[in-house]
PDB file of N, CA and C in Angstrom:
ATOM      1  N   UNK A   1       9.352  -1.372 -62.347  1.00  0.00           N
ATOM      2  CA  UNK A   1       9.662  -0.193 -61.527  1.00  0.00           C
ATOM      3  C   UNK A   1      10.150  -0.660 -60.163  1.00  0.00           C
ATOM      4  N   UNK A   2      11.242  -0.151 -59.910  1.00  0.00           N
ATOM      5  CA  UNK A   2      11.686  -0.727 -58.423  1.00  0.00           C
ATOM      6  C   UNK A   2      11.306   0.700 -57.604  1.00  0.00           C
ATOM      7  N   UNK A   3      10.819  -0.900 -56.502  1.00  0.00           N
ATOM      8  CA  UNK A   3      10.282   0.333 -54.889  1.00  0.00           C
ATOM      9  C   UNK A   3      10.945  -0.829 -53.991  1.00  0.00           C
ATOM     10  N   UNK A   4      10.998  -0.207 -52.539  1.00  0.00           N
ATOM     11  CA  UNK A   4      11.451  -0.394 -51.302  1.00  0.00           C
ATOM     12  C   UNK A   4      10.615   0.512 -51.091  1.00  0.00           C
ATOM     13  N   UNK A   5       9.748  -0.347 -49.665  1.00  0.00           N
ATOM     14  CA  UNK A   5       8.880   0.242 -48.912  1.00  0.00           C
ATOM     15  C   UNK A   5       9.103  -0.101 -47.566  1.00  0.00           C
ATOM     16  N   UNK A   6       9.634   0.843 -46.823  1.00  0.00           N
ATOM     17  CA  UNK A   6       9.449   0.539 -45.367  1.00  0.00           C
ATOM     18  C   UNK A   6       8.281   0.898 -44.605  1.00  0.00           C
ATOM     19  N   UNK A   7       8.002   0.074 -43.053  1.00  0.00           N
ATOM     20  CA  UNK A   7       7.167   0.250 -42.336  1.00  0.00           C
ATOM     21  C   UNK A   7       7.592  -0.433 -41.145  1.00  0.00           C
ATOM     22  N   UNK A   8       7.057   0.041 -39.779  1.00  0.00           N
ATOM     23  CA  UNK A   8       7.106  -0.126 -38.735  1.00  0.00           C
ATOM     24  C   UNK A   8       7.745   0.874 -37.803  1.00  0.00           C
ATOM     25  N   UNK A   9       7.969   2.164 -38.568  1.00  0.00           N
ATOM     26  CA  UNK A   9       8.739   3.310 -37.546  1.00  0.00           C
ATOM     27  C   UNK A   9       7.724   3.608 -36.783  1.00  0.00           C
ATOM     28  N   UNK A  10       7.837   4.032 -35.668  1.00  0.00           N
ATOM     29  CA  UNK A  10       6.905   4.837 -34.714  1.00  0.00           C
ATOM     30  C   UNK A  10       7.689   5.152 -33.177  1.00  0.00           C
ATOM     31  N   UNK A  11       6.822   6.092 -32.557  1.00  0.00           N
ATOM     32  CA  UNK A  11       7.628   6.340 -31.317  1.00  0.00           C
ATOM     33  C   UNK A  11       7.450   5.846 -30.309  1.00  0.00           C
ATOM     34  N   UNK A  12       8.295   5.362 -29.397  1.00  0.00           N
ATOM     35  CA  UNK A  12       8.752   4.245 -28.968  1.00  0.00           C
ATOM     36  C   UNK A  12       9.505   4.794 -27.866  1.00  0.00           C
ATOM     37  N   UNK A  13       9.216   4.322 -26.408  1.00  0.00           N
ATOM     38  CA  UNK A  13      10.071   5.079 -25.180  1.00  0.00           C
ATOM     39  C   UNK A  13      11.225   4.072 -25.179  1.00  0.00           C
ATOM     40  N   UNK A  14      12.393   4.820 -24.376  1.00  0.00           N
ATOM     41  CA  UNK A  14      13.425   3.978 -23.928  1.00  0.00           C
ATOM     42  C   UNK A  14      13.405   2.406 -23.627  1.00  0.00           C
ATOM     43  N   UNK A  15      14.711   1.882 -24.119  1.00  0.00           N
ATOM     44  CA  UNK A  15      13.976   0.440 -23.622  1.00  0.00           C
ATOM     45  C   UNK A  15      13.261  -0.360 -24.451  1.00  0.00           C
ATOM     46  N   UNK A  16      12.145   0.107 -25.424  1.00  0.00           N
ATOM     47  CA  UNK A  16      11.212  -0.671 -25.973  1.00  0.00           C
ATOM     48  C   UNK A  16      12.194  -1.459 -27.400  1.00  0.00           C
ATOM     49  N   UNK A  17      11.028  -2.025 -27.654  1.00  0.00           N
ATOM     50  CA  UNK A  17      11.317  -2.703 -29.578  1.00  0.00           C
ATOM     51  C   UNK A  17      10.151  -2.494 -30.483  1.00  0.00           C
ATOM     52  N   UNK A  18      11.050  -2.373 -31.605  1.00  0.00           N
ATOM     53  CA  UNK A  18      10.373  -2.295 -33.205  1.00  0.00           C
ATOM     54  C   UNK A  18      10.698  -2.886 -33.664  1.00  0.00           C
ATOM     55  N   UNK A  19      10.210  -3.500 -34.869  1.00  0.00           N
ATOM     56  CA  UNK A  19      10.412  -4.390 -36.011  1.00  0.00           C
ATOM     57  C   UNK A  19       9.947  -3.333 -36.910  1.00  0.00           C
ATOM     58  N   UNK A  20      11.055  -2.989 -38.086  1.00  0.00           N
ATOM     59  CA  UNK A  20      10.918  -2.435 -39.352  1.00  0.00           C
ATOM     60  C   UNK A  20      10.733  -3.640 -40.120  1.00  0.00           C
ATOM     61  N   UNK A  21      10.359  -3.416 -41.445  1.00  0.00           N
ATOM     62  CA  UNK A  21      10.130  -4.433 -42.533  1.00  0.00           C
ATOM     63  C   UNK A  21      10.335  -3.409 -43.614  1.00  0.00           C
ATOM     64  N   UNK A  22      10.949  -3.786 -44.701  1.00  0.00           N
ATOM     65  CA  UNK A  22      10.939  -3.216 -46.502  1.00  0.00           C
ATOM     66  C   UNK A  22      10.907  -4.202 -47.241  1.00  0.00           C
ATOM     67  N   UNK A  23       9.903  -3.798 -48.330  1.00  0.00           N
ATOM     68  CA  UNK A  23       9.305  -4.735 -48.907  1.00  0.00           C
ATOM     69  C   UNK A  23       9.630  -4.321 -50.300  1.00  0.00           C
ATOM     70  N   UNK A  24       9.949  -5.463 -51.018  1.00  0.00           N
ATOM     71  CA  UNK A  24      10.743  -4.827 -52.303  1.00  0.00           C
ATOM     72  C   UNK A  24      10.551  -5.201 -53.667  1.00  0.00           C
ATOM     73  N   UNK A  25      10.128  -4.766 -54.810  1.00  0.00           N
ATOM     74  CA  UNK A  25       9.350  -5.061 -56.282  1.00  0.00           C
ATOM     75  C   UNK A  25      10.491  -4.734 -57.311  1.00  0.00           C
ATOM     76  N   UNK A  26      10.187  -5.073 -58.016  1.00  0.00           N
ATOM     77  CA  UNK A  26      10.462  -4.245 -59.096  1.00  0.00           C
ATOM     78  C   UNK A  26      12.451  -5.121 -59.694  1.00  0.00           C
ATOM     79  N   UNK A  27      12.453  -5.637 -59.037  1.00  0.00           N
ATOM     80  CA  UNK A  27      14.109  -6.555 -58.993  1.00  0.00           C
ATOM     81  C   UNK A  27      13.980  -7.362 -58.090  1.00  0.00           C
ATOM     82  N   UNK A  28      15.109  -8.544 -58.863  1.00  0.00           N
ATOM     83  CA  UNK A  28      15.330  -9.531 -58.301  1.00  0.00           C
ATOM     84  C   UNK A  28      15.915  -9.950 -56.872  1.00  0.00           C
ATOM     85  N   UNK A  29      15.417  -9.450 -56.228  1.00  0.00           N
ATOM     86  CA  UNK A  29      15.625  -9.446 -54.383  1.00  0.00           C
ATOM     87  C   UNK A  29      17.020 -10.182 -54.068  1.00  0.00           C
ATOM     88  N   UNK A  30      16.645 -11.224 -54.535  1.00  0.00           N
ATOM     89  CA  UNK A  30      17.799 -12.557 -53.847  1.00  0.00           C
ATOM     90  C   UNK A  30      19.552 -12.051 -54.361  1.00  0.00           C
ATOM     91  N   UNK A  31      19.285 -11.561 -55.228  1.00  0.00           N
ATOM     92  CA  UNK A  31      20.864 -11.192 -55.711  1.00  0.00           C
ATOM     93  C   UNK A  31      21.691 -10.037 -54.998  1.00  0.00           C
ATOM     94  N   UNK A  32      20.451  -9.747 -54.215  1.00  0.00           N
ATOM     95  CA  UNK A  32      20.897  -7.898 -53.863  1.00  0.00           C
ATOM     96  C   UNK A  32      21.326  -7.718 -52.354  1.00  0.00           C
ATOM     97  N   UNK A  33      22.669  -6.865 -51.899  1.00  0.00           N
ATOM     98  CA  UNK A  33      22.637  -6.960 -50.498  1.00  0.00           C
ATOM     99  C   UNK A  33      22.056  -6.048 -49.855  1.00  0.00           C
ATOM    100  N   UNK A  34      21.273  -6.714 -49.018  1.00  0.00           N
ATOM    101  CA  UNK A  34      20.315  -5.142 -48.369  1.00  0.00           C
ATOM    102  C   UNK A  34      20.807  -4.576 -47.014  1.00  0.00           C
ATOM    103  N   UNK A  35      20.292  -3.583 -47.202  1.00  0.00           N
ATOM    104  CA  UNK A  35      21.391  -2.744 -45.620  1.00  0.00           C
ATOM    105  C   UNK A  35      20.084  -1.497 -45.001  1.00  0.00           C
ATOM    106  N   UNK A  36      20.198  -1.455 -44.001  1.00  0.00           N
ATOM    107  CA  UNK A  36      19.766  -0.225 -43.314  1.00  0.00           C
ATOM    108  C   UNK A  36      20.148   0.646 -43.053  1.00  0.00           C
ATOM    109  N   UNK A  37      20.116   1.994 -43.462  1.00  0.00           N
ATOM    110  CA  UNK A  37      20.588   3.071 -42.760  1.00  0.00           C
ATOM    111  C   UNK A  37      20.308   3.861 -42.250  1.00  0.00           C
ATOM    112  N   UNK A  38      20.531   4.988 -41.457  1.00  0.00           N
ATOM    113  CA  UNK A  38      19.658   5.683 -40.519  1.00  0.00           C
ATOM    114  C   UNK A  38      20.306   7.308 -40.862  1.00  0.00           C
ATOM    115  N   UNK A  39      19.499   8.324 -40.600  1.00  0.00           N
ATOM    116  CA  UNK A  39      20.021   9.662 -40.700  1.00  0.00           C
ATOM    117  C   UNK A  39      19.092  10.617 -39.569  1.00  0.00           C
ATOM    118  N   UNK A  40      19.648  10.945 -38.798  1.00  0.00           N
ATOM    119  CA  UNK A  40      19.459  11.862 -37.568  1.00  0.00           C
ATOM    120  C   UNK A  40      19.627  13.145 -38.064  1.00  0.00           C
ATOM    121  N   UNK A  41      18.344  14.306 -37.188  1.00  0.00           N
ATOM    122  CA  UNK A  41      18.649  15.421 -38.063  1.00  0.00           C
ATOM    123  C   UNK A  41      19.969  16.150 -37.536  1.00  0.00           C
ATOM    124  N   UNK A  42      20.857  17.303 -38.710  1.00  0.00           N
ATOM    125  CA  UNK A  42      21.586  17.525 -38.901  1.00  0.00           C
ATOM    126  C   UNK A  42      22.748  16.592 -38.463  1.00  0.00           C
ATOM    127  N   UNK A  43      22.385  15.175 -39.389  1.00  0.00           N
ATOM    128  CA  UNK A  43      23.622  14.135 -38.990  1.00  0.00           C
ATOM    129  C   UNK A  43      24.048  13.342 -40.286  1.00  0.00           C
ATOM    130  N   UNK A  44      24.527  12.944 -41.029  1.00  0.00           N
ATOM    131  CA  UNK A  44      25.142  12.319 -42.428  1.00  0.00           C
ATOM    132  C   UNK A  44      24.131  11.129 -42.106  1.00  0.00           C
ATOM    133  N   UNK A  45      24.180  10.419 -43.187  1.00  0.00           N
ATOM    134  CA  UNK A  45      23.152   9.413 -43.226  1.00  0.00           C
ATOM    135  C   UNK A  45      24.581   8.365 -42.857  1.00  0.00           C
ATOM    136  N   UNK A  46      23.875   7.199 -42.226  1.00  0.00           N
ATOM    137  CA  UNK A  46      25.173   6.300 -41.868  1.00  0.00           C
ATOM    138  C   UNK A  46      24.292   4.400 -41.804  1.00  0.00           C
ATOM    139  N   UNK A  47      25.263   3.551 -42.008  1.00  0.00           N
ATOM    140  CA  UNK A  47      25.200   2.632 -42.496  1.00  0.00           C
ATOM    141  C   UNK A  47      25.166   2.212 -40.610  1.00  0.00           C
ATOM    142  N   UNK A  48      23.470   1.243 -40.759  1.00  0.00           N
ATOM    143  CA  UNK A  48      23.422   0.207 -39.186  1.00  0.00           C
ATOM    144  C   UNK A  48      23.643  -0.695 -39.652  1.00  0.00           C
ATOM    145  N   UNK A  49      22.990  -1.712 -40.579  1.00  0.00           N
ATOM    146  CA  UNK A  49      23.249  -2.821 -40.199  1.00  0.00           C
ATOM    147  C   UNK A  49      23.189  -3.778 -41.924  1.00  0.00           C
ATOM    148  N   UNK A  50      24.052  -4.812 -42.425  1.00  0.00           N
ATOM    149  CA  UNK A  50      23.767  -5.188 -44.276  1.00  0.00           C
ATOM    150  C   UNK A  50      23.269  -6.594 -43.646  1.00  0.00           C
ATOM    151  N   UNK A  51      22.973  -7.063 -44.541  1.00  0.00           N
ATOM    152  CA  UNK A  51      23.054  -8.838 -45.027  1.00  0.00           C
ATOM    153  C   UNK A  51      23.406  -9.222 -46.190  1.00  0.00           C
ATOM    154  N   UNK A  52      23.878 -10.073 -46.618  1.00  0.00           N
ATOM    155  CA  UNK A  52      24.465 -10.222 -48.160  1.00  0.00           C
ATOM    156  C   UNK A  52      23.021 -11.022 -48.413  1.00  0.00           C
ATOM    157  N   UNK A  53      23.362 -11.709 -49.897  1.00  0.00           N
ATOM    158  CA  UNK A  53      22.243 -11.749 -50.672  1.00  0.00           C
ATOM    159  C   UNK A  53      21.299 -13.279 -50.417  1.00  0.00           C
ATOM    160  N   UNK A  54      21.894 -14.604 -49.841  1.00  0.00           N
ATOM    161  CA  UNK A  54      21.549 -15.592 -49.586  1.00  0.00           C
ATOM    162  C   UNK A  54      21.357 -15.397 -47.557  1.00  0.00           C
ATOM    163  N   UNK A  55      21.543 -14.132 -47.214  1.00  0.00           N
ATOM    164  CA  UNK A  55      21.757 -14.071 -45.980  1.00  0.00           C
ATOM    165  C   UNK A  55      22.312 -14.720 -45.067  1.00  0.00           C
ATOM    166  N   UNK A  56      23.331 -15.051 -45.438  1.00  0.00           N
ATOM    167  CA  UNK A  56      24.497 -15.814 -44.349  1.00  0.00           C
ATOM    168  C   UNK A  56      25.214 -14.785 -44.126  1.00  0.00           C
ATOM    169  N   UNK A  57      25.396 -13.661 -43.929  1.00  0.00           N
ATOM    170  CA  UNK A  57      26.487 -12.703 -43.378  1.00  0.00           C
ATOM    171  C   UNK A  57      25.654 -11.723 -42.991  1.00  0.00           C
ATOM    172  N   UNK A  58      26.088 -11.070 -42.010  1.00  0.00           N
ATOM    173  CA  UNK A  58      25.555  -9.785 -41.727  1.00  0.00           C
ATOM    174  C   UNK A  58      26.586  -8.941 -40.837  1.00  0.00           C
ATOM    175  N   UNK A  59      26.077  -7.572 -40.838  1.00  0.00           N
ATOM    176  CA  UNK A  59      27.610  -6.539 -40.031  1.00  0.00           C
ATOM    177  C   UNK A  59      26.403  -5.727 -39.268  1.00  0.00           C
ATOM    178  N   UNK A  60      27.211  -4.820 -38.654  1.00  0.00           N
ATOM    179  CA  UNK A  60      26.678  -4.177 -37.631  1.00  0.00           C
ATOM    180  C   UNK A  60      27.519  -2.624 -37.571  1.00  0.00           C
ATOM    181  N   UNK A  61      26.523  -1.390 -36.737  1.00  0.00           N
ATOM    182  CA  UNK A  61      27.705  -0.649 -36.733  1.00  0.00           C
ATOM    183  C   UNK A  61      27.413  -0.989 -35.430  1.00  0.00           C
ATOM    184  N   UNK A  62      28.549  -0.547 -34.601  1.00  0.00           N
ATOM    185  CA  UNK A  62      29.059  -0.613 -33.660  1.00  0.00           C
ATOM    186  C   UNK A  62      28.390  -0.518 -32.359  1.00  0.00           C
ATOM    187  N   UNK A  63      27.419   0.719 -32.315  1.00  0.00           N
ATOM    188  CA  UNK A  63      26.470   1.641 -31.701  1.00  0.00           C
ATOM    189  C   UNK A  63      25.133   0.659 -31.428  1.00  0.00           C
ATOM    190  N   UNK A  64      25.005  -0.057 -32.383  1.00  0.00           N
ATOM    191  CA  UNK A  64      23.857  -1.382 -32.755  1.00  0.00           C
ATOM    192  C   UNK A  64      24.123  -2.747 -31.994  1.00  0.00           C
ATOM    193  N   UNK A  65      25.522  -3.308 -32.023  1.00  0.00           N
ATOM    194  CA  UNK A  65      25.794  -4.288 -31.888  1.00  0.00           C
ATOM    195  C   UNK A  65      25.155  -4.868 -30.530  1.00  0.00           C
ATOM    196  N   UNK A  66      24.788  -6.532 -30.423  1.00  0.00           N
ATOM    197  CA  UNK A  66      23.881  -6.750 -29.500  1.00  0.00           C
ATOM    198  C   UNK A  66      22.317  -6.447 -29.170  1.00  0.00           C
ATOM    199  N   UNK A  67      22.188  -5.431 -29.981  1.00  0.00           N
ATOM    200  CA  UNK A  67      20.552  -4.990 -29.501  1.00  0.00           C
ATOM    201  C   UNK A  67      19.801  -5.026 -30.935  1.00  0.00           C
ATOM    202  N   UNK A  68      20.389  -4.550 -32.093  1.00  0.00           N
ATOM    203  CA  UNK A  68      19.529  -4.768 -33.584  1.00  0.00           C
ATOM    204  C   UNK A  68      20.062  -5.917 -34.112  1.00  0.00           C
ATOM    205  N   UNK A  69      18.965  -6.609 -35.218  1.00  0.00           N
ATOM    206  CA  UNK A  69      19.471  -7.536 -35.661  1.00  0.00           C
ATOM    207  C   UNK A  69      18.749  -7.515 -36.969  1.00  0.00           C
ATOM    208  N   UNK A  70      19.304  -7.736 -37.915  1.00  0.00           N
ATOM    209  CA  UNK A  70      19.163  -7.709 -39.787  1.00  0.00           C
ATOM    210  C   UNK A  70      18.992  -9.216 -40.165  1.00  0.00           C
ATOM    211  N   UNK A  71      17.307  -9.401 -40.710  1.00  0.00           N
ATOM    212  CA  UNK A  71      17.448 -10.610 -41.278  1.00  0.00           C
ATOM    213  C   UNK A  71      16.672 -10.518 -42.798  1.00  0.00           C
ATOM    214  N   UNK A  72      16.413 -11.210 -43.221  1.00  0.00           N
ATOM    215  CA  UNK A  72      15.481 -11.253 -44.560  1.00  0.00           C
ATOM    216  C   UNK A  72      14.738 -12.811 -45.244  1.00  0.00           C
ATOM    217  N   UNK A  73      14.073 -12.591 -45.953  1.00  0.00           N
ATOM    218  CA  UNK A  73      13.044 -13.484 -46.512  1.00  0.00           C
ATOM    219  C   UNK A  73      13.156 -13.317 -47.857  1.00  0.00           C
ATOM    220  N   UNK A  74      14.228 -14.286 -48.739  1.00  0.00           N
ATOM    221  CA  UNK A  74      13.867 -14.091 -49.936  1.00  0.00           C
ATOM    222  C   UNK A  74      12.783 -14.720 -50.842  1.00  0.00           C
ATOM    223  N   UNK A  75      11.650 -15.407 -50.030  1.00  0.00           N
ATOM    224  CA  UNK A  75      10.163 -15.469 -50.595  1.00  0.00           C
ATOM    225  C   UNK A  75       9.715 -14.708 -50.620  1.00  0.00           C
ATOM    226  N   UNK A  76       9.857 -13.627 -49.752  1.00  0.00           N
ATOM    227  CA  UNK A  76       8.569 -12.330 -49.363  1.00  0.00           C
ATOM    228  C   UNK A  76       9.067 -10.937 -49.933  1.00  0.00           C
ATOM    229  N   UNK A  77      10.309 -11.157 -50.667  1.00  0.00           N
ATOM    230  CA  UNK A  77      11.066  -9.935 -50.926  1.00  0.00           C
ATOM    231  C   UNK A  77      11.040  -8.980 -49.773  1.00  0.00           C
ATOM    232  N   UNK A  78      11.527  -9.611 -48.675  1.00  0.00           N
ATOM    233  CA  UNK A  78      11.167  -8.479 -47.293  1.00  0.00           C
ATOM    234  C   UNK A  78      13.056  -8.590 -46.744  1.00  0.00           C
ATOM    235  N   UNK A  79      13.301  -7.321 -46.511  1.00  0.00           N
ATOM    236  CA  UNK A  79      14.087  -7.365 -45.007  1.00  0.00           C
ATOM    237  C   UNK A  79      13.571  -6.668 -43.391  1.00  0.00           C
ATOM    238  N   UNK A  80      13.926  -7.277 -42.878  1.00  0.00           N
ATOM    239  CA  UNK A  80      13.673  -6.690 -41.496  1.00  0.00           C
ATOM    240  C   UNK A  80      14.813  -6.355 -40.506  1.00  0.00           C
ATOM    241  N   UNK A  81      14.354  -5.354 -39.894  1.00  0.00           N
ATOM    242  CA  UNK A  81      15.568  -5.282 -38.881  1.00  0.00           C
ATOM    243  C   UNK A  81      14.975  -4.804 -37.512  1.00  0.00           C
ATOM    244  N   UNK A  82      15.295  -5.856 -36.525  1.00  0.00           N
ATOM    245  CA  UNK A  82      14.670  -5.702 -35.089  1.00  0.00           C
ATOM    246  C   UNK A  82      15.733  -5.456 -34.354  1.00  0.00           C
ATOM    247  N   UNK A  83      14.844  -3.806 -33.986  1.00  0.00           N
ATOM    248  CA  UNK A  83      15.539  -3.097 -33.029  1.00  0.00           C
ATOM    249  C   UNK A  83      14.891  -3.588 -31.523  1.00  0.00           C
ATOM    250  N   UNK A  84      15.615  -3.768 -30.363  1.00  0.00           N
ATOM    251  CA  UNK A  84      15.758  -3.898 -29.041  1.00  0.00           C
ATOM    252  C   UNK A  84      16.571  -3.054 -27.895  1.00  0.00           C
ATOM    253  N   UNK A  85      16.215  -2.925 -26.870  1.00  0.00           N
ATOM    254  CA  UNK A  85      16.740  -2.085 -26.596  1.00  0.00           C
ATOM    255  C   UNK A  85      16.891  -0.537 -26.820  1.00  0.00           C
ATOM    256  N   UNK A  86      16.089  -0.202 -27.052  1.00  0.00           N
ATOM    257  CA  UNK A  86      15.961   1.211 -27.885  1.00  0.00           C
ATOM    258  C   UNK A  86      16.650   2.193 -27.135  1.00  0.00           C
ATOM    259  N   UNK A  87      17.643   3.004 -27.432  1.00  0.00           N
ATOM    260  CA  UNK A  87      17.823   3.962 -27.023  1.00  0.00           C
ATOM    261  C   UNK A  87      17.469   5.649 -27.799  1.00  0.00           C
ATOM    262  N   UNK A  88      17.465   7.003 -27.001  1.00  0.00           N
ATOM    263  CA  UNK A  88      17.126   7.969 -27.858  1.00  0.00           C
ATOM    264  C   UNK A  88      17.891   8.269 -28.907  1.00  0.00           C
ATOM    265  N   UNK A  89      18.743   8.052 -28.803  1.00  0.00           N
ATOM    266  CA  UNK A  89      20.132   8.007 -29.836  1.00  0.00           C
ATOM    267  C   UNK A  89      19.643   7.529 -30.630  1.00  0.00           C
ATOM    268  N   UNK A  90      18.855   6.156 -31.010  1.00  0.00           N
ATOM    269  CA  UNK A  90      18.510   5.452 -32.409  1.00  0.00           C
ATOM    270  C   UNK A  90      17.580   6.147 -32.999  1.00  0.00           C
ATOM    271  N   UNK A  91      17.290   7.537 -32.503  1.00  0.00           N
ATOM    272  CA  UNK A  91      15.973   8.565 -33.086  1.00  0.00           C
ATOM    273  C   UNK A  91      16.783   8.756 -34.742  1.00  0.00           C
ATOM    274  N   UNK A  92      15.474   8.723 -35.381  1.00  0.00           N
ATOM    275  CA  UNK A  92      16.196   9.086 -37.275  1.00  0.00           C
ATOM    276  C   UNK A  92      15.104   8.443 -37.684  1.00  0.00           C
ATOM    277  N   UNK A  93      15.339   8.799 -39.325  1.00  0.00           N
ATOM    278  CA  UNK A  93      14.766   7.929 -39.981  1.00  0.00           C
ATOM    279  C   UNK A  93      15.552   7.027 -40.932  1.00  0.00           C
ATOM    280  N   UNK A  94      14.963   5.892 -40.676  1.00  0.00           N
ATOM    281  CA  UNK A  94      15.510   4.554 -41.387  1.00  0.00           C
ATOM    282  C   UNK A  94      15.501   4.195 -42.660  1.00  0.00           C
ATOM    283  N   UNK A  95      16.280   4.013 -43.333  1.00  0.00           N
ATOM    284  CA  UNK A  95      15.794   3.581 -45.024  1.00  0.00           C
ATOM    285  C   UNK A  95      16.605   2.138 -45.138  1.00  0.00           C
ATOM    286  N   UNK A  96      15.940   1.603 -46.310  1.00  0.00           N
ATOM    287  CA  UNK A  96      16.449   0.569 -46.885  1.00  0.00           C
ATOM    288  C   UNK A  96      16.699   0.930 -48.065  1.00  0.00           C
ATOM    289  N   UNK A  97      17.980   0.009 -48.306  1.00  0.00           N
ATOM    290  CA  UNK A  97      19.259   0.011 -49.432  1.00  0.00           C
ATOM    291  C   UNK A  97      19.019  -1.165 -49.829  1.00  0.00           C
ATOM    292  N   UNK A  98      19.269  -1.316 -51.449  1.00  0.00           N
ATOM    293  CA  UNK A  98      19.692  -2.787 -52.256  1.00  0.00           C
ATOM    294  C   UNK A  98      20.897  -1.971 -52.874  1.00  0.00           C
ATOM    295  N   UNK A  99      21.918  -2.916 -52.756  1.00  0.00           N
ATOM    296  CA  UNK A  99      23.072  -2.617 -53.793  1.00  0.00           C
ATOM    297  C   UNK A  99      23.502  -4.270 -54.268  1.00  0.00           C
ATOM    298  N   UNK A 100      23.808  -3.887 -55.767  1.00  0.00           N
ATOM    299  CA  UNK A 100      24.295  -4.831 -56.986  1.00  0.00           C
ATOM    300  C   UNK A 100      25.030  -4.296 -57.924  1.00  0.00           C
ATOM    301  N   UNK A 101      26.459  -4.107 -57.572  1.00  0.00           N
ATOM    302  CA  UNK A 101      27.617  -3.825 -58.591  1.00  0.00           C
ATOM    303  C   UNK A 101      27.048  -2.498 -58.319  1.00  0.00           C
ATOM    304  N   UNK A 102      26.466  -1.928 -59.525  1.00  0.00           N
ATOM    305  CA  UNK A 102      26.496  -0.064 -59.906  1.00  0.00           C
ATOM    306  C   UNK A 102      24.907   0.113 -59.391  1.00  0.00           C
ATOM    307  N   UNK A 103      24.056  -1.024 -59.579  1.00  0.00           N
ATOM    308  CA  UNK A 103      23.088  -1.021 -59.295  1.00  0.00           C
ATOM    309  C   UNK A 103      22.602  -0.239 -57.453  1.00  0.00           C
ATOM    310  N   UNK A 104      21.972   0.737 -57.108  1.00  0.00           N
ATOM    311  CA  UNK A 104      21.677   0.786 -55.686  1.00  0.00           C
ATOM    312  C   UNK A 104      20.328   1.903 -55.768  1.00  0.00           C
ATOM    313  N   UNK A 105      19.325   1.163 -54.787  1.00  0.00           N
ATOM    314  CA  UNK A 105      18.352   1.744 -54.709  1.00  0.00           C
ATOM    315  C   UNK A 105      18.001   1.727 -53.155  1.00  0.00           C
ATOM    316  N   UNK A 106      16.821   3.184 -52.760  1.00  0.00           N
ATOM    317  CA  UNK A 106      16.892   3.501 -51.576  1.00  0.00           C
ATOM    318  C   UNK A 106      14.966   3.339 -51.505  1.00  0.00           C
ATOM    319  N   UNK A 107      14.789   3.363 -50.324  1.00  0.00           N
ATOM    320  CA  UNK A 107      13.315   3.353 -49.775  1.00  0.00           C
ATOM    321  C   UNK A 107      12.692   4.711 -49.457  1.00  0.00           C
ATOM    322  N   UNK A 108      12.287   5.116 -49.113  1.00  0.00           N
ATOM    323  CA  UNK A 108      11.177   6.745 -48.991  1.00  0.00           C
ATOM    324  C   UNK A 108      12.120   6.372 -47.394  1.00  0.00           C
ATOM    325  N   UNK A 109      11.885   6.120 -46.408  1.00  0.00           N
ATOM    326  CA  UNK A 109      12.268   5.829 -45.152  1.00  0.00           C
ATOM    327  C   UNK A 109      10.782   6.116 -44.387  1.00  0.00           C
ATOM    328  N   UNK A 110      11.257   5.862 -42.775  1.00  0.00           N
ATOM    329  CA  UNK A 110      10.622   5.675 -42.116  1.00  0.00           C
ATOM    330  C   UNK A 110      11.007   5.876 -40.140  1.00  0.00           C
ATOM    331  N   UNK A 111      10.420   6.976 -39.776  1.00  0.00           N
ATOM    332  CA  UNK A 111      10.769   7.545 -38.862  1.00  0.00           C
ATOM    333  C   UNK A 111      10.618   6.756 -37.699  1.00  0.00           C
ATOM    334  N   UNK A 112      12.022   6.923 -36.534  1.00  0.00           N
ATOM    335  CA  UNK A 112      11.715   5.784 -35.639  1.00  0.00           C
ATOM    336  C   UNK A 112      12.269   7.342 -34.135  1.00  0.00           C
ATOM    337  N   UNK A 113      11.556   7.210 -33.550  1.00  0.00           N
ATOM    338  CA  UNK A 113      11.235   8.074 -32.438  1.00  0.00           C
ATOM    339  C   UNK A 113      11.698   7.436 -31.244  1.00  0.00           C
ATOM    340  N   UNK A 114      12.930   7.450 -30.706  1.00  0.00           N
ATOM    341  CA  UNK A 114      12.335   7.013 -29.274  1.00  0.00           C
ATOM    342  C   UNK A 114      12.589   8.126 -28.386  1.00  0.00           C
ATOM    343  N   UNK A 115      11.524   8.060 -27.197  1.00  0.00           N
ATOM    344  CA  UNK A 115      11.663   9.383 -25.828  1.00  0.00           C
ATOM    345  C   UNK A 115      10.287   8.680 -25.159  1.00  0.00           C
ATOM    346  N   UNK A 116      10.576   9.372 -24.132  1.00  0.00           N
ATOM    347  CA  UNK A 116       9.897   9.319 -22.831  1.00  0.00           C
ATOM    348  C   UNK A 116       8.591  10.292 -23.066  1.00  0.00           C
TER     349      UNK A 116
END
């Protein structure tokens, strides 16, 4: 049975950092590229940040660049993505993605708050 489990959302004033983590069963981790995405309410869900599958590549959206950063552990079946810099804008909740060819699975997500 495949799961993605995230953790580490919480609210968080301007300025600060989080570390998310998803933790992942059920498939073979290492083959899969994992990505974060975020969805703000009444906003399309949108793609922050991938890593490919041996993690030598990674992208960014734009809005991110410099302050989040996407890495992973293919011992721990974990990705992480450390946010810095927080702004209110990065308010949503976060999910994690594996995609493989047709293959793509999503996480429950995990709400990341920031305000004063």
């Amino acid at each position: 049975q495949v799961q993605l489990v995230e953790s580490g959302g919480a609210l968080v004033q301007p300025g600060g950092s989080l570390r998310l983590s998803c933790a992942a069963s059920g498939f073979t981790f290492s083959r899969y590229v994992m990505s974060w995405y975020r969805q703000a309410p009444g906003a399309e869900r949108e793609l922050v940040a991938a890593i490919t599958s041996a993690g030598g590549r990674t992208s960014y959206t734009d809005s991110v660049k410099g302050r989040f950063t996407i890495s992973r552990d293919n011992t721990k079946n974990t990705v992480y993505l450390q946010m810095n810099s927080l702004k209110p804008e990065d308010t949503a909740v976060y999910y994690c993605n594996a995609h493989r060819y047709e293959d793509d699975y999503w996480g429950q997500g995990t709400q990341v708050t920031v305000s004063s």
